[in-house]
Protein backbone atom coordinates (compact mmCIF):
# COMPACT_ATOMS: atom_id res chain seq x y z
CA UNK A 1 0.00 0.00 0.00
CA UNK A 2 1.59 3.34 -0.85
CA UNK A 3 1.59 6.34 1.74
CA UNK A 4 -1.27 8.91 1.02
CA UNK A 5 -3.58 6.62 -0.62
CA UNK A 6 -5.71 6.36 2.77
CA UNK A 7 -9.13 7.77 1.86
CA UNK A 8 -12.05 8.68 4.19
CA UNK A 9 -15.23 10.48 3.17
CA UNK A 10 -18.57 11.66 4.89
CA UNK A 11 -21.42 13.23 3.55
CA UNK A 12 -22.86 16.79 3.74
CA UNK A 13 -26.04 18.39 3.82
CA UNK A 14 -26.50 18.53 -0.16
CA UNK A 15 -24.94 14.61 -0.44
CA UNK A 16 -22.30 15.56 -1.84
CA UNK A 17 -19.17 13.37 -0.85
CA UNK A 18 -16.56 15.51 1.25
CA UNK A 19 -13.01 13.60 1.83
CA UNK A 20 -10.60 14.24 4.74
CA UNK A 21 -7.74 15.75 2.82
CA UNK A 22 -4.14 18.01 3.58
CA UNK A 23 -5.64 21.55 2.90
CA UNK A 24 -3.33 23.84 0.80
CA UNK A 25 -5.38 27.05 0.79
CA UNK A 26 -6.04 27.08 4.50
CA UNK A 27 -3.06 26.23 6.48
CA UNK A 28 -1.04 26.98 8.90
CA UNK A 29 1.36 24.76 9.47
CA UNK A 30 0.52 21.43 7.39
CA UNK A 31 -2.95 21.97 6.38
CA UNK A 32 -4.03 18.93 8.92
CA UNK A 33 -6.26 20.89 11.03
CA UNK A 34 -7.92 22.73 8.48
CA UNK A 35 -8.31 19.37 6.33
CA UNK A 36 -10.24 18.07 9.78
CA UNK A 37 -11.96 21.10 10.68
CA UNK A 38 -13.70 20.86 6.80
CA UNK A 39 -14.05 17.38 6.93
CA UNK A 40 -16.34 17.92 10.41
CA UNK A 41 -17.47 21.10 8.59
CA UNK A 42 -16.22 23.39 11.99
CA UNK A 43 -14.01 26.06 12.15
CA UNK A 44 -10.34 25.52 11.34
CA UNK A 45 -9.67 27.90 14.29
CA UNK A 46 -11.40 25.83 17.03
CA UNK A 47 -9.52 22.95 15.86
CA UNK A 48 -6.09 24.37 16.23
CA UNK A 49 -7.14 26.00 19.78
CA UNK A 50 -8.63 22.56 21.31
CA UNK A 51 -4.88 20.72 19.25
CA UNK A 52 -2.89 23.50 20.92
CA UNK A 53 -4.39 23.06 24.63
CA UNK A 54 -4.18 19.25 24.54
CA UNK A 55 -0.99 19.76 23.07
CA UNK A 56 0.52 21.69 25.88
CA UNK A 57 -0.43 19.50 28.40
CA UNK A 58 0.51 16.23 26.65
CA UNK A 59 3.56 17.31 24.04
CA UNK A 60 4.23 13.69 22.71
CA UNK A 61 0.87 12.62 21.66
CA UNK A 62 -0.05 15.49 20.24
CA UNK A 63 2.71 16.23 17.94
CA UNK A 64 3.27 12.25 17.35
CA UNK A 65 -0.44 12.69 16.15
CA UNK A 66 0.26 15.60 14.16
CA UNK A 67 2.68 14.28 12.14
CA UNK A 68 1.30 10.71 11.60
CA UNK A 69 -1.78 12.39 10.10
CA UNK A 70 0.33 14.97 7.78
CA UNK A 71 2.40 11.65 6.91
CA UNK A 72 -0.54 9.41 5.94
CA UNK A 73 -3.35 11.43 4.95
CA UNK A 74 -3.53 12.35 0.94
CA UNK A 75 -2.89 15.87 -0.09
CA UNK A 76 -5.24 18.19 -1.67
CA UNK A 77 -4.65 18.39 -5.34
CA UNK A 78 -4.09 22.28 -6.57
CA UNK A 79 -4.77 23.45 -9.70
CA UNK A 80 -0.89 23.08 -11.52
CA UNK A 81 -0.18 19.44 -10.24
């Protein structure tokens, strides 16, 4: 199985298919927050507040969780790729 090919999808109000992705346009750091925070269709803000608190208080995890998702997840594919 090749890295990035991991694929998970949910469904929004209009049934159209929405799939947990690496955002480009809307990141920060890697774009995993903001890939999850559209995915769960929440702001990318709250995401990154609630990851930054648990983060302080258990530095490992949280970072070890970080970049397993930026590692596996697929990336969002621009427009010049």
């Amino acid at each position: 199985m090749a890295v990035g090919n991991a694929t998970c999808y949910a469904m929004d109000m209009n049934g159209d298919r929405r799939m947990f992705v690496i955002r480009r346009d809307d990141r920060l750091v890697g774009g995993v927050m903001a890939g999850l925070a559209r995915y769960a269709d929440v702001n990318p803000n709250i995401l990154r507040a609630g990851y930054l608190v648990v983060t302080v208080f258990f530095p490992v995890p949280g970072i070890a969780a970080y970049g397993i998702l930026f590692y596996f997840l697929p990336k969002e594919r621009g427009l010049f790729e």
